[in-house]
PDB file of N, CA and C in Angstrom:
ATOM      1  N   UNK A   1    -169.838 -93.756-112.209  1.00  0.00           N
ATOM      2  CA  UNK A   1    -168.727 -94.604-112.584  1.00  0.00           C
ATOM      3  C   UNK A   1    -167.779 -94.709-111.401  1.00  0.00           C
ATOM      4  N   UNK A   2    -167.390 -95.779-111.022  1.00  0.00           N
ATOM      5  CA  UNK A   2    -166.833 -96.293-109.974  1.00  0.00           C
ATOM      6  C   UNK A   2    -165.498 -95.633-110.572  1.00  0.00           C
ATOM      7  N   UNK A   3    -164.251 -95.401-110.174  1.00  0.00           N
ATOM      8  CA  UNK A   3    -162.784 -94.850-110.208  1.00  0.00           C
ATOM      9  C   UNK A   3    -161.707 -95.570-109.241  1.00  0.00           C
ATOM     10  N   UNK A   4    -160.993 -96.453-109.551  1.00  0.00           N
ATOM     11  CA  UNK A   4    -159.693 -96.889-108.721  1.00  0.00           C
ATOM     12  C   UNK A   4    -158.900 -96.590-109.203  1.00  0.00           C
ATOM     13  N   UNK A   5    -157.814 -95.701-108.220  1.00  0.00           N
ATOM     14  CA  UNK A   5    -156.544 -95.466-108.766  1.00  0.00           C
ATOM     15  C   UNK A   5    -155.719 -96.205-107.862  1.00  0.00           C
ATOM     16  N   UNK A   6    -153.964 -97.055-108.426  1.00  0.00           N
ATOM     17  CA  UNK A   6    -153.281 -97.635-108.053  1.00  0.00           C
ATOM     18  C   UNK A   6    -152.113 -96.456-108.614  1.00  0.00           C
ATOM     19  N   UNK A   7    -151.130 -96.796-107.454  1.00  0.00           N
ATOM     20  CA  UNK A   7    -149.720 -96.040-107.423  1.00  0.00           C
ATOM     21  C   UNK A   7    -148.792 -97.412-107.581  1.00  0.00           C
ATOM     22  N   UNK A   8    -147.829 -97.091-108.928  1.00  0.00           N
ATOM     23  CA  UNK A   8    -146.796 -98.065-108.628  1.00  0.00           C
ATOM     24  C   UNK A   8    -145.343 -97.257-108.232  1.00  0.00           C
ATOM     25  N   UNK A   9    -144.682 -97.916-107.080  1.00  0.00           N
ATOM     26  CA  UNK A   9    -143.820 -96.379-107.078  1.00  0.00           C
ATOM     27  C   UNK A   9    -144.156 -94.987-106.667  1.00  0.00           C
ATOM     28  N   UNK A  10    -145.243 -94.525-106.794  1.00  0.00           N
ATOM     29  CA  UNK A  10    -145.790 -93.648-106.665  1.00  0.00           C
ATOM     30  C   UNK A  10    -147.121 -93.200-106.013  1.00  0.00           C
ATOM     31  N   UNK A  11    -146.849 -92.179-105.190  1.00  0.00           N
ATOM     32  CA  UNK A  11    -147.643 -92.164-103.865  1.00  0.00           C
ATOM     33  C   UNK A  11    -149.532 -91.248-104.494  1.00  0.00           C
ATOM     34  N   UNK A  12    -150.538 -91.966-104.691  1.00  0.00           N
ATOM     35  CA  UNK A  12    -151.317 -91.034-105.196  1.00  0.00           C
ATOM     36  C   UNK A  12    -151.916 -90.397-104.154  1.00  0.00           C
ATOM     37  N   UNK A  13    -151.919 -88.692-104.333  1.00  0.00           N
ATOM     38  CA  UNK A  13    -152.639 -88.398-103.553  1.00  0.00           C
ATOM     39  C   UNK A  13    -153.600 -87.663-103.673  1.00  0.00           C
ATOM     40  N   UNK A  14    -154.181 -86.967-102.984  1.00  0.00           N
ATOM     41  CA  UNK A  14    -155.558 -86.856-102.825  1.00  0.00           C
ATOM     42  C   UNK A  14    -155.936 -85.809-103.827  1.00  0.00           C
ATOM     43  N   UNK A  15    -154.584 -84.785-104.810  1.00  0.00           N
ATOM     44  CA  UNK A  15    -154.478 -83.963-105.397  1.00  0.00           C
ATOM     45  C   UNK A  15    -154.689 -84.598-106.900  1.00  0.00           C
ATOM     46  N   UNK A  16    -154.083 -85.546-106.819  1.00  0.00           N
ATOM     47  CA  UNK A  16    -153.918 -86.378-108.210  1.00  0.00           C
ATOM     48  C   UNK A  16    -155.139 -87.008-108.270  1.00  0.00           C
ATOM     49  N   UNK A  17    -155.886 -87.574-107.324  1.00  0.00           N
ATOM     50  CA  UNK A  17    -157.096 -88.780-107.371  1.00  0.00           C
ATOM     51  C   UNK A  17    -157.885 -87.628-107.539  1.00  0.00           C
ATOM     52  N   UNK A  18    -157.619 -86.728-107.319  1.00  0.00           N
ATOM     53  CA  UNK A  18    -159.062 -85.612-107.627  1.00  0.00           C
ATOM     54  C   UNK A  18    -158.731 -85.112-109.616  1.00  0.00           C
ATOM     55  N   UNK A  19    -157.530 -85.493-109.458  1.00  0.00           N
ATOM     56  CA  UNK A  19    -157.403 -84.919-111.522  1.00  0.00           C
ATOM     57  C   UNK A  19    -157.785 -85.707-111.721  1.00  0.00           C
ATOM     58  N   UNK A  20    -158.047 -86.838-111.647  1.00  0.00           N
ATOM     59  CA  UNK A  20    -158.154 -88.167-112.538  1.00  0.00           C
ATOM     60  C   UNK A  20    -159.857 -88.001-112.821  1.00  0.00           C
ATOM     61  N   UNK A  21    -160.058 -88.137-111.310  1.00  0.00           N
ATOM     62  CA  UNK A  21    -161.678 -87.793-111.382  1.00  0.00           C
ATOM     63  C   UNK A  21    -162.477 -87.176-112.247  1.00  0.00           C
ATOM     64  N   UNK A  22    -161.530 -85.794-112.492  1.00  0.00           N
ATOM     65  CA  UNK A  22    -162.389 -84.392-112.927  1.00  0.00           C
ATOM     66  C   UNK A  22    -161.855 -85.396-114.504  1.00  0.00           C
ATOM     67  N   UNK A  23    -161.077 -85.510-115.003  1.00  0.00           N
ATOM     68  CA  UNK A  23    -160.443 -86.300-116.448  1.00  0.00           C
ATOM     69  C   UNK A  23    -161.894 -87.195-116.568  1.00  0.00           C
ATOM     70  N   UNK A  24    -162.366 -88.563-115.885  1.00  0.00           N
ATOM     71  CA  UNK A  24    -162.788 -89.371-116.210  1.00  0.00           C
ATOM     72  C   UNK A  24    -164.115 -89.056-115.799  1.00  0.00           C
ATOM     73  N   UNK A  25    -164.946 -88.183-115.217  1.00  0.00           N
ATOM     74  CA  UNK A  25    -166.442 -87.704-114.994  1.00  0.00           C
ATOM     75  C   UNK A  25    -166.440 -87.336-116.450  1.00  0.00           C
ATOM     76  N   UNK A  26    -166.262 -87.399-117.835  1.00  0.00           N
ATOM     77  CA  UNK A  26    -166.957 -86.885-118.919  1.00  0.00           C
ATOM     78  C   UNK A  26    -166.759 -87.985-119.329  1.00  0.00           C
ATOM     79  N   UNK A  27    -166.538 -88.961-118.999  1.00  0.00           N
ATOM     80  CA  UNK A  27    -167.194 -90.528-119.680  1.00  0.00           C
ATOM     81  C   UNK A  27    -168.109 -90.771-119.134  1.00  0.00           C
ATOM     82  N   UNK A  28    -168.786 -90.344-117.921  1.00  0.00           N
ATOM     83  CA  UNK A  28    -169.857 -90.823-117.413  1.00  0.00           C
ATOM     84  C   UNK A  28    -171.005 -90.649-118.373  1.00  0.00           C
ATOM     85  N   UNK A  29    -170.246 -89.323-119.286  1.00  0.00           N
ATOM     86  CA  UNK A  29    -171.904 -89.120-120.495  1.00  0.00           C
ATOM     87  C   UNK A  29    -172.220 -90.358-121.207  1.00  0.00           C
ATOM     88  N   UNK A  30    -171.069 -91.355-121.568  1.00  0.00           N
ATOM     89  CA  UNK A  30    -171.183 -91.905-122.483  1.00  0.00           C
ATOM     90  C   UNK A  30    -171.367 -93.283-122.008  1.00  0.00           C
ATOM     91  N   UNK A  31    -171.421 -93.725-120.813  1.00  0.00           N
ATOM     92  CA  UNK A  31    -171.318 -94.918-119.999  1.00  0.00           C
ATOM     93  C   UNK A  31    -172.005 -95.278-118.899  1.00  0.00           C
ATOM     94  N   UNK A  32    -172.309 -96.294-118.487  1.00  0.00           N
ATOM     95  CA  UNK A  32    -173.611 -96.319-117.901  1.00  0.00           C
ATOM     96  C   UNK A  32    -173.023 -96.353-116.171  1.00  0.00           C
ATOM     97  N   UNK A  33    -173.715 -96.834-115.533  1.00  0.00           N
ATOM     98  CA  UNK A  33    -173.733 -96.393-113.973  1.00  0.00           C
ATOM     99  C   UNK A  33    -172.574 -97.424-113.445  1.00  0.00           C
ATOM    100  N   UNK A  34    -173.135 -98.773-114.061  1.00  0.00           N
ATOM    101  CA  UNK A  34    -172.141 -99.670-114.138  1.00  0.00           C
ATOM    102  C   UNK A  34    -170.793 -99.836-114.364  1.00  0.00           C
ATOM    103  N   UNK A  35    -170.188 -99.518-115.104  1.00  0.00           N
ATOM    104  CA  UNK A  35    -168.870 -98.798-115.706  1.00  0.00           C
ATOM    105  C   UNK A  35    -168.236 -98.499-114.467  1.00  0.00           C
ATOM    106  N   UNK A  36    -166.725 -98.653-114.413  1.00  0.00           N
ATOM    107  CA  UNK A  36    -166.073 -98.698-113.632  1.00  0.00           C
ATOM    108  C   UNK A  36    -164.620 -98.767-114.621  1.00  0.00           C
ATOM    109  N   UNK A  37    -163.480 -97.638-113.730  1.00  0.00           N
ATOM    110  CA  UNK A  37    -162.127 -97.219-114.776  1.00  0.00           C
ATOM    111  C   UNK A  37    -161.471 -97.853-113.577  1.00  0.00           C
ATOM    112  N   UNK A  38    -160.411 -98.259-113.871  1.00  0.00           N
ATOM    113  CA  UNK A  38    -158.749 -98.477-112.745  1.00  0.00           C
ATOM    114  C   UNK A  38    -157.789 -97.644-113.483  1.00  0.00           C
ATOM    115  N   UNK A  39    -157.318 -97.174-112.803  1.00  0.00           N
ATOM    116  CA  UNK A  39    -156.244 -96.044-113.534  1.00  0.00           C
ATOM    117  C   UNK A  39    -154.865 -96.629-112.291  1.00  0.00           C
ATOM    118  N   UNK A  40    -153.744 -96.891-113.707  1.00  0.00           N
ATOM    119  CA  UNK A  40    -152.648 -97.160-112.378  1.00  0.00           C
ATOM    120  C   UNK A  40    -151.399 -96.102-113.146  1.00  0.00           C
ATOM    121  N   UNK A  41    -150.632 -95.795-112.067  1.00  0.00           N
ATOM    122  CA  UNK A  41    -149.876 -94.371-112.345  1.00  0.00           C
ATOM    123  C   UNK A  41    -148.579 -95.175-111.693  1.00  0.00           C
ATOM    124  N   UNK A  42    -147.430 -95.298-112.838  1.00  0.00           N
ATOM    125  CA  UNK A  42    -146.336 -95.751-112.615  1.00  0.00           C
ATOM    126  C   UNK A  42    -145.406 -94.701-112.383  1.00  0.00           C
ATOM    127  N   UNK A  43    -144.302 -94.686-111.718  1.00  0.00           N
ATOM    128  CA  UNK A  43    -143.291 -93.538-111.953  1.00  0.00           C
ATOM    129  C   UNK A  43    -141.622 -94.344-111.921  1.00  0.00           C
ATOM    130  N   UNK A  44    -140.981 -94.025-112.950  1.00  0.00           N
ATOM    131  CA  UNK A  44    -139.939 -94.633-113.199  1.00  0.00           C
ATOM    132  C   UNK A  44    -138.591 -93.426-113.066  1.00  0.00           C
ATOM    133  N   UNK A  45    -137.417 -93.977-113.262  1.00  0.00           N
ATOM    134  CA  UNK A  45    -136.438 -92.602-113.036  1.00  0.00           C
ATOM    135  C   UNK A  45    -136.922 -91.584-113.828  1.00  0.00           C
ATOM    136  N   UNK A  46    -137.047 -91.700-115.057  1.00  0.00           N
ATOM    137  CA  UNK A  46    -137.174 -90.584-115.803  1.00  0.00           C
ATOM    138  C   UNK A  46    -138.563 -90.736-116.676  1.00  0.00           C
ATOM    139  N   UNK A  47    -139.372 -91.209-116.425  1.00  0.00           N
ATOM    140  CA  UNK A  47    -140.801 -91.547-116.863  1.00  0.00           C
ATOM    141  C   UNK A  47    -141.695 -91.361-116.020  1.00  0.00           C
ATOM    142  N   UNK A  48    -142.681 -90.937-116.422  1.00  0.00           N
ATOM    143  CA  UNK A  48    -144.050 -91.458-115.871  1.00  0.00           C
ATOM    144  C   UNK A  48    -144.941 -91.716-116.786  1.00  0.00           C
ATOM    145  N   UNK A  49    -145.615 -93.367-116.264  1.00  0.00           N
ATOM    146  CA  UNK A  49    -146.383 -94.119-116.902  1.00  0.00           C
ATOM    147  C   UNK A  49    -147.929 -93.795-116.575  1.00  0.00           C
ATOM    148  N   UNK A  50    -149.191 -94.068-117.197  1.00  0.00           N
ATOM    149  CA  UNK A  50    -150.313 -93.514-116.746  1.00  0.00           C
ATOM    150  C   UNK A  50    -151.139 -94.324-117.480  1.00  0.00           C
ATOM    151  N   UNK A  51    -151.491 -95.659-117.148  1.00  0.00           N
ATOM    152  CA  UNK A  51    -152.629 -96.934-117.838  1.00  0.00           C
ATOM    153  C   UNK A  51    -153.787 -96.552-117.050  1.00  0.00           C
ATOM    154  N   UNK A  52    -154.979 -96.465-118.392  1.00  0.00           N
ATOM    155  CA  UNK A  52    -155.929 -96.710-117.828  1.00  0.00           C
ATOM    156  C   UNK A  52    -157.380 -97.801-118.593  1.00  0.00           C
ATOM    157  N   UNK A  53    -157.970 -98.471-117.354  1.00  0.00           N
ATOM    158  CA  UNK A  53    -158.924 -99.903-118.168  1.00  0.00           C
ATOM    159  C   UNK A  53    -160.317 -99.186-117.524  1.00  0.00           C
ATOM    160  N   UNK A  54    -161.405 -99.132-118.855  1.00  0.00           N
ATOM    161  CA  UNK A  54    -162.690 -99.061-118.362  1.00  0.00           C
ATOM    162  C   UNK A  54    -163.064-100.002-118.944  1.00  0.00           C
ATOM    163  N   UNK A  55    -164.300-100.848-117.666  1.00  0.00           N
ATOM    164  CA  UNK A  55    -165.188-101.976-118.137  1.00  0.00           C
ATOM    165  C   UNK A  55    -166.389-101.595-118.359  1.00  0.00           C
ATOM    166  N   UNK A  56    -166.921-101.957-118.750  1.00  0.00           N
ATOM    167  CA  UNK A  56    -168.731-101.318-119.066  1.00  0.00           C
ATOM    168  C   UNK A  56    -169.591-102.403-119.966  1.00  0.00           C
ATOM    169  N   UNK A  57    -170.225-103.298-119.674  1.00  0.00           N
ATOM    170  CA  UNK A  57    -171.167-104.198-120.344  1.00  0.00           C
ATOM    171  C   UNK A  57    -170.389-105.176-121.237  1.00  0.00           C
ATOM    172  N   UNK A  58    -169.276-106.207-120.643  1.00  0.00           N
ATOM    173  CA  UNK A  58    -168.983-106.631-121.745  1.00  0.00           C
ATOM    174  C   UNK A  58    -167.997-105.914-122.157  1.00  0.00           C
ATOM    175  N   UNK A  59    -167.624-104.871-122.400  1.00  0.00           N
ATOM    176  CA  UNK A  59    -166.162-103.943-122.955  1.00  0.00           C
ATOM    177  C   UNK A  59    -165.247-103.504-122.267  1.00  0.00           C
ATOM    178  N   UNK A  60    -164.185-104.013-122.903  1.00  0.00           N
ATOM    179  CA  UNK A  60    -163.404-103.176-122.087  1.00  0.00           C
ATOM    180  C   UNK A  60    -161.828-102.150-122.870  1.00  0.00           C
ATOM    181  N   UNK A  61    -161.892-101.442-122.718  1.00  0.00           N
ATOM    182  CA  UNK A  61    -161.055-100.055-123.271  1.00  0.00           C
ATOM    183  C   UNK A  61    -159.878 -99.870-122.358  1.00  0.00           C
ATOM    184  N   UNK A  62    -158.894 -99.897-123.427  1.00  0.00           N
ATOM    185  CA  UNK A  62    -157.708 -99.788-122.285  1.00  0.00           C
ATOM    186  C   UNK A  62    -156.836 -98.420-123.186  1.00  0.00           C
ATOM    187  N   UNK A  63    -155.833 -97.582-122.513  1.00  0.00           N
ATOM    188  CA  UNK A  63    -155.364 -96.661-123.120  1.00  0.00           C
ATOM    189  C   UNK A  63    -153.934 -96.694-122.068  1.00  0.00           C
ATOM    190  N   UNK A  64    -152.712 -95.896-122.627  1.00  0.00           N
ATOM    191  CA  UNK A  64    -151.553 -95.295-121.682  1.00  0.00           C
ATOM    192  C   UNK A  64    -151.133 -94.512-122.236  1.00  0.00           C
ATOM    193  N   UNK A  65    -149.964 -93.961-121.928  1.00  0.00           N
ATOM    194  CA  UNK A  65    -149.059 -92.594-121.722  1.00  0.00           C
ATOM    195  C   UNK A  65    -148.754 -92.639-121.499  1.00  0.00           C
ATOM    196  N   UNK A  66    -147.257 -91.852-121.571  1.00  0.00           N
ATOM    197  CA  UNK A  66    -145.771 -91.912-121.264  1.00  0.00           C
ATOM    198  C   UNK A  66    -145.066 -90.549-121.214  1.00  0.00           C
ATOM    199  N   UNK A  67    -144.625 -89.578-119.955  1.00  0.00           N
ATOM    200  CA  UNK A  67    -144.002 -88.461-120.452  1.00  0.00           C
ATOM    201  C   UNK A  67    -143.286 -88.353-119.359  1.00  0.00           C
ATOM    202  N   UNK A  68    -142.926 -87.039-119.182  1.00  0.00           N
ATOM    203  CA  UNK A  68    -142.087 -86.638-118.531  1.00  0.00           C
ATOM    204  C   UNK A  68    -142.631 -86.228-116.543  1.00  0.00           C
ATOM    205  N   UNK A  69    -144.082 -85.782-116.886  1.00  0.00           N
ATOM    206  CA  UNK A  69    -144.417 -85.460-116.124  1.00  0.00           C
ATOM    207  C   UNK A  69    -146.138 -86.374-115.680  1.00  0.00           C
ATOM    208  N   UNK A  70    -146.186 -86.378-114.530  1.00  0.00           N
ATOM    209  CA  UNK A  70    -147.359 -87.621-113.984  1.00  0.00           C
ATOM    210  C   UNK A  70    -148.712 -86.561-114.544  1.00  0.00           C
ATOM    211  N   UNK A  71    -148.846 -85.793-114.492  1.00  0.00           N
ATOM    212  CA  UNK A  71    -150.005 -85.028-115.278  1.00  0.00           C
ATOM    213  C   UNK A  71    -150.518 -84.911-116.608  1.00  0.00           C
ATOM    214  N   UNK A  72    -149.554 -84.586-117.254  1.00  0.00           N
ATOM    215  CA  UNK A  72    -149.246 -84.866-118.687  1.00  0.00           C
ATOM    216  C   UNK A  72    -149.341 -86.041-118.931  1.00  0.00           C
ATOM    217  N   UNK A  73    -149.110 -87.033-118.533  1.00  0.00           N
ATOM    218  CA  UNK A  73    -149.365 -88.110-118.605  1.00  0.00           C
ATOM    219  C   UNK A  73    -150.875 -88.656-118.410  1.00  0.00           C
ATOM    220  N   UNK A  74    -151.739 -87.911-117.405  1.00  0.00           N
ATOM    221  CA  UNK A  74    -153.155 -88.677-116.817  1.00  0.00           C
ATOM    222  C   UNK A  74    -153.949 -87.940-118.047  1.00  0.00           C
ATOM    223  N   UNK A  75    -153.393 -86.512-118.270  1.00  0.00           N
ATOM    224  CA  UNK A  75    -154.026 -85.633-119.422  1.00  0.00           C
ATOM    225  C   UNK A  75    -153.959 -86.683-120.610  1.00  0.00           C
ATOM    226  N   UNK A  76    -152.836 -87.073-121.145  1.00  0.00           N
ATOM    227  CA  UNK A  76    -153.088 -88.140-122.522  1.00  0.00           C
ATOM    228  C   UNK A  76    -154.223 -88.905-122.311  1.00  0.00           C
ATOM    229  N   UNK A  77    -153.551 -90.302-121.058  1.00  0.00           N
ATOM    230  CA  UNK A  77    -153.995 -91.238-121.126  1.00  0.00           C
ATOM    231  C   UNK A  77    -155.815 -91.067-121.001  1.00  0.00           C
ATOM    232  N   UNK A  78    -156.185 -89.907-120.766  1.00  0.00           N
ATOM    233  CA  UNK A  78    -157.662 -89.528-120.683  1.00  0.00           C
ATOM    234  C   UNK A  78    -158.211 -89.197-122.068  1.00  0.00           C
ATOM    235  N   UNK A  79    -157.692 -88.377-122.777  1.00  0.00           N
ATOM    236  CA  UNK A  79    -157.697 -88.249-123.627  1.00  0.00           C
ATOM    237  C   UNK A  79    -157.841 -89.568-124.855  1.00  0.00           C
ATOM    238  N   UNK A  80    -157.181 -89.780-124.653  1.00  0.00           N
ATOM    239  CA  UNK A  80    -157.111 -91.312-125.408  1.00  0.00           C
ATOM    240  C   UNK A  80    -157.850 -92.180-125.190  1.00  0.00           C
ATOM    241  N   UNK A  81    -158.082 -92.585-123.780  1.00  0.00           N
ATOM    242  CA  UNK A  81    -159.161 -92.911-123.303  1.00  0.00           C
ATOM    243  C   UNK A  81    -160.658 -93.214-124.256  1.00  0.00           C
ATOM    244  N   UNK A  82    -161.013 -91.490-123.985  1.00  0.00           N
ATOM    245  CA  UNK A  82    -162.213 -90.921-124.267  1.00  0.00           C
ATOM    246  C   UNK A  82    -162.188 -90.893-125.832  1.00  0.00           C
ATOM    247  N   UNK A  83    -161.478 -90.782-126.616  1.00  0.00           N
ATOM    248  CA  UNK A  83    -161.475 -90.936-128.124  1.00  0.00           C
ATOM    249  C   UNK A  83    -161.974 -92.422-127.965  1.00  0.00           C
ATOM    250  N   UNK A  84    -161.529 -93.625-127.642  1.00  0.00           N
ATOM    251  CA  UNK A  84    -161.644 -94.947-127.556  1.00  0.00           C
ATOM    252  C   UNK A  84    -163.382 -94.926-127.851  1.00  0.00           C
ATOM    253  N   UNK A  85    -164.030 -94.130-126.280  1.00  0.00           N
ATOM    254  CA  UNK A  85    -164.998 -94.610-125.791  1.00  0.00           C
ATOM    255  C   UNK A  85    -166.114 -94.196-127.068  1.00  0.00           C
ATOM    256  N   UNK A  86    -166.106 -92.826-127.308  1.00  0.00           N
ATOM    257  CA  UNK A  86    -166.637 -92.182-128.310  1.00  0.00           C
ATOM    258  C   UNK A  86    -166.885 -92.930-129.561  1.00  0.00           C
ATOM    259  N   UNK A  87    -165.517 -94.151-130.152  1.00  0.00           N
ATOM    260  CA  UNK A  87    -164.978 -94.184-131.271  1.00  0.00           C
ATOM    261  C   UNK A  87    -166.460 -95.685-131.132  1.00  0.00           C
ATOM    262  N   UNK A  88    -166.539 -96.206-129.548  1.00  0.00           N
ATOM    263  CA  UNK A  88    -167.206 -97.534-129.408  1.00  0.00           C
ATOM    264  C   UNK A  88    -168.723 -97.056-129.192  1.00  0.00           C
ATOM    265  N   UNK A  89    -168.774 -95.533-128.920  1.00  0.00           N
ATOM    266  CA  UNK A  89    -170.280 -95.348-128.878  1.00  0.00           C
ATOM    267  C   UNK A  89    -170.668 -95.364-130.692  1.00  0.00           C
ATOM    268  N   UNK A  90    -170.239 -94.576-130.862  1.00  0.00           N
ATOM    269  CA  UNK A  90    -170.398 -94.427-132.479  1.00  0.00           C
ATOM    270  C   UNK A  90    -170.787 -95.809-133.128  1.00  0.00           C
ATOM    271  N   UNK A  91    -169.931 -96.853-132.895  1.00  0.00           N
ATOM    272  CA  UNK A  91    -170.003 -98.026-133.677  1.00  0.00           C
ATOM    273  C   UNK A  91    -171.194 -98.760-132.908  1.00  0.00           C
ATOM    274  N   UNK A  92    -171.626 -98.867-131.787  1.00  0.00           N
ATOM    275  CA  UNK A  92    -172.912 -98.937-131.724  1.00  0.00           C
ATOM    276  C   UNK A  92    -174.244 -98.522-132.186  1.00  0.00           C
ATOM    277  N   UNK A  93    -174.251 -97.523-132.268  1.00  0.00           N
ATOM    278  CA  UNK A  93    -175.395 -97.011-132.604  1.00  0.00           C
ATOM    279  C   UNK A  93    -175.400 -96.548-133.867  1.00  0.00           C
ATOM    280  N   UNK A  94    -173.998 -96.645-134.552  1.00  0.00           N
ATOM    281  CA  UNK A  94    -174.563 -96.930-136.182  1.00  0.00           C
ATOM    282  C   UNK A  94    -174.238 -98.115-136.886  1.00  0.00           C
ATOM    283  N   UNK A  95    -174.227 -99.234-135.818  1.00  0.00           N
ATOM    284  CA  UNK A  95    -174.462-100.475-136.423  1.00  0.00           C
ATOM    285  C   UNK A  95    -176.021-100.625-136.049  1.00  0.00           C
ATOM    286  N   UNK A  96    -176.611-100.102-135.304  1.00  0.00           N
ATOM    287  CA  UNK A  96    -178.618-100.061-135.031  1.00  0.00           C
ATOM    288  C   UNK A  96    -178.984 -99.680-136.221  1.00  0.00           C
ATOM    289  N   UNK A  97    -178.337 -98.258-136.658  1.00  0.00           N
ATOM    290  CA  UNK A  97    -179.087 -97.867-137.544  1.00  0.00           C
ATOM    291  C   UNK A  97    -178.967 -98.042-138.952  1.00  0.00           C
ATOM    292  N   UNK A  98    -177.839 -99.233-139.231  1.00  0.00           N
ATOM    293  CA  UNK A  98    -177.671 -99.713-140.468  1.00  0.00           C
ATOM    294  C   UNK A  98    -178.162-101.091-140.680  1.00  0.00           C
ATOM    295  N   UNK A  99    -178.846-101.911-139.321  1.00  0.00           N
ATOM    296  CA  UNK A  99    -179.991-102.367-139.558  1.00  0.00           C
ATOM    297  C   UNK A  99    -181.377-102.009-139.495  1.00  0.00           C
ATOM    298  N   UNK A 100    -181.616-101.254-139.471  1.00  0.00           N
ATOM    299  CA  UNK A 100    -182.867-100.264-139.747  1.00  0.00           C
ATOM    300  C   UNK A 100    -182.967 -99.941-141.511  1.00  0.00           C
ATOM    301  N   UNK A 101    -181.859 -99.298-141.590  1.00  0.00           N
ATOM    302  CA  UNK A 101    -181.710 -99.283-143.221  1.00  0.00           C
ATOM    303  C   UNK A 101    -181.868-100.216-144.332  1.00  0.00           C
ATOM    304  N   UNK A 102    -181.391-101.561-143.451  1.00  0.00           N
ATOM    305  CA  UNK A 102    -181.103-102.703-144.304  1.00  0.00           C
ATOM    306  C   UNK A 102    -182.601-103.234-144.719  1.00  0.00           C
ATOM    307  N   UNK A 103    -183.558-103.251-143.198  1.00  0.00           N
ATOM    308  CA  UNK A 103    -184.750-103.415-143.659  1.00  0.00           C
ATOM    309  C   UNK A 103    -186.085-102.506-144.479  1.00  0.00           C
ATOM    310  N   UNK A 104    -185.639-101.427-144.398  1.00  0.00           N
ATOM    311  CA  UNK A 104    -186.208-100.683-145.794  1.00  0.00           C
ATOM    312  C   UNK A 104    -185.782-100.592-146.447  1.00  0.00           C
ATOM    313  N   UNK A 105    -184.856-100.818-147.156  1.00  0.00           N
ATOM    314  CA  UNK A 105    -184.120-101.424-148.603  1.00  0.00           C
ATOM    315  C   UNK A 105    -185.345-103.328-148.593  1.00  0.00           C
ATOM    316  N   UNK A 106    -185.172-103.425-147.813  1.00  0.00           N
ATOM    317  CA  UNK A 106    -185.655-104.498-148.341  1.00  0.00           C
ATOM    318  C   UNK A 106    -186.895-104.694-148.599  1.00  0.00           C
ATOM    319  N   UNK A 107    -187.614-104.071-147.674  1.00  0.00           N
ATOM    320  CA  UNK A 107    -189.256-104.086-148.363  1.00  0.00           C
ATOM    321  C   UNK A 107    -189.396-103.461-149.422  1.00  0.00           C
ATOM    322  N   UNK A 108    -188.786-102.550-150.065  1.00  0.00           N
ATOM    323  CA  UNK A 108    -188.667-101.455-151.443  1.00  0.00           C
ATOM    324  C   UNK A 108    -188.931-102.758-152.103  1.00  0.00           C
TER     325      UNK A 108
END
């Protein structure tokens, strides 16, 4: 999975582009080679913002976060993230297998 991170305001560095990384390598289970995240990391007076968009076949998943601190923040927005992705694997593959079902109900 490809990874771009953007700084608004805020300088990313090589400490942070490596959290994000280690955060978003456990979607790679669920996503194909193709797949590619942009993660952009805002910092405001008393905020930090933390959006992130993965594309993958046609989909695309977007999540953010808002706290006090730019970590806490990449921690949500990953988090959230990855519930998303999970929530879209699921609905794939048991919409397969509820046409599978549909057609042995029907030959019965």
């Amino acid at each position: 999975m490809q990874i771009l991170v953007t700084g608004k305001h805020f300088d990313v560095t090589q400490a942070t582009h490596q959290h994000i990384t280690e955060k978003l390598k456990r979607l790679g289970r669920y996503m194909d080679d193709s797949a590619s995240a942009h993660v952009v990391l805002q910092l405001e007076k008393t905020r930090c913002l933390a959006e992130g968009t993965i594309t993958a076949k046609g989909t695309r998943l977007h999540a953010s976060a808002e706290t006090k601190d730019m970590y806490s923040a990449i921690d949500s927005m990953a988090i959230k993230i990855e519930r998303q992705v999970l929530k879209h694997k699921n609905k794939i593959s048991s919409h397969h297998r509820d046409e599978d079902a549909l057609k042995i109900k029907e030959e019965t």
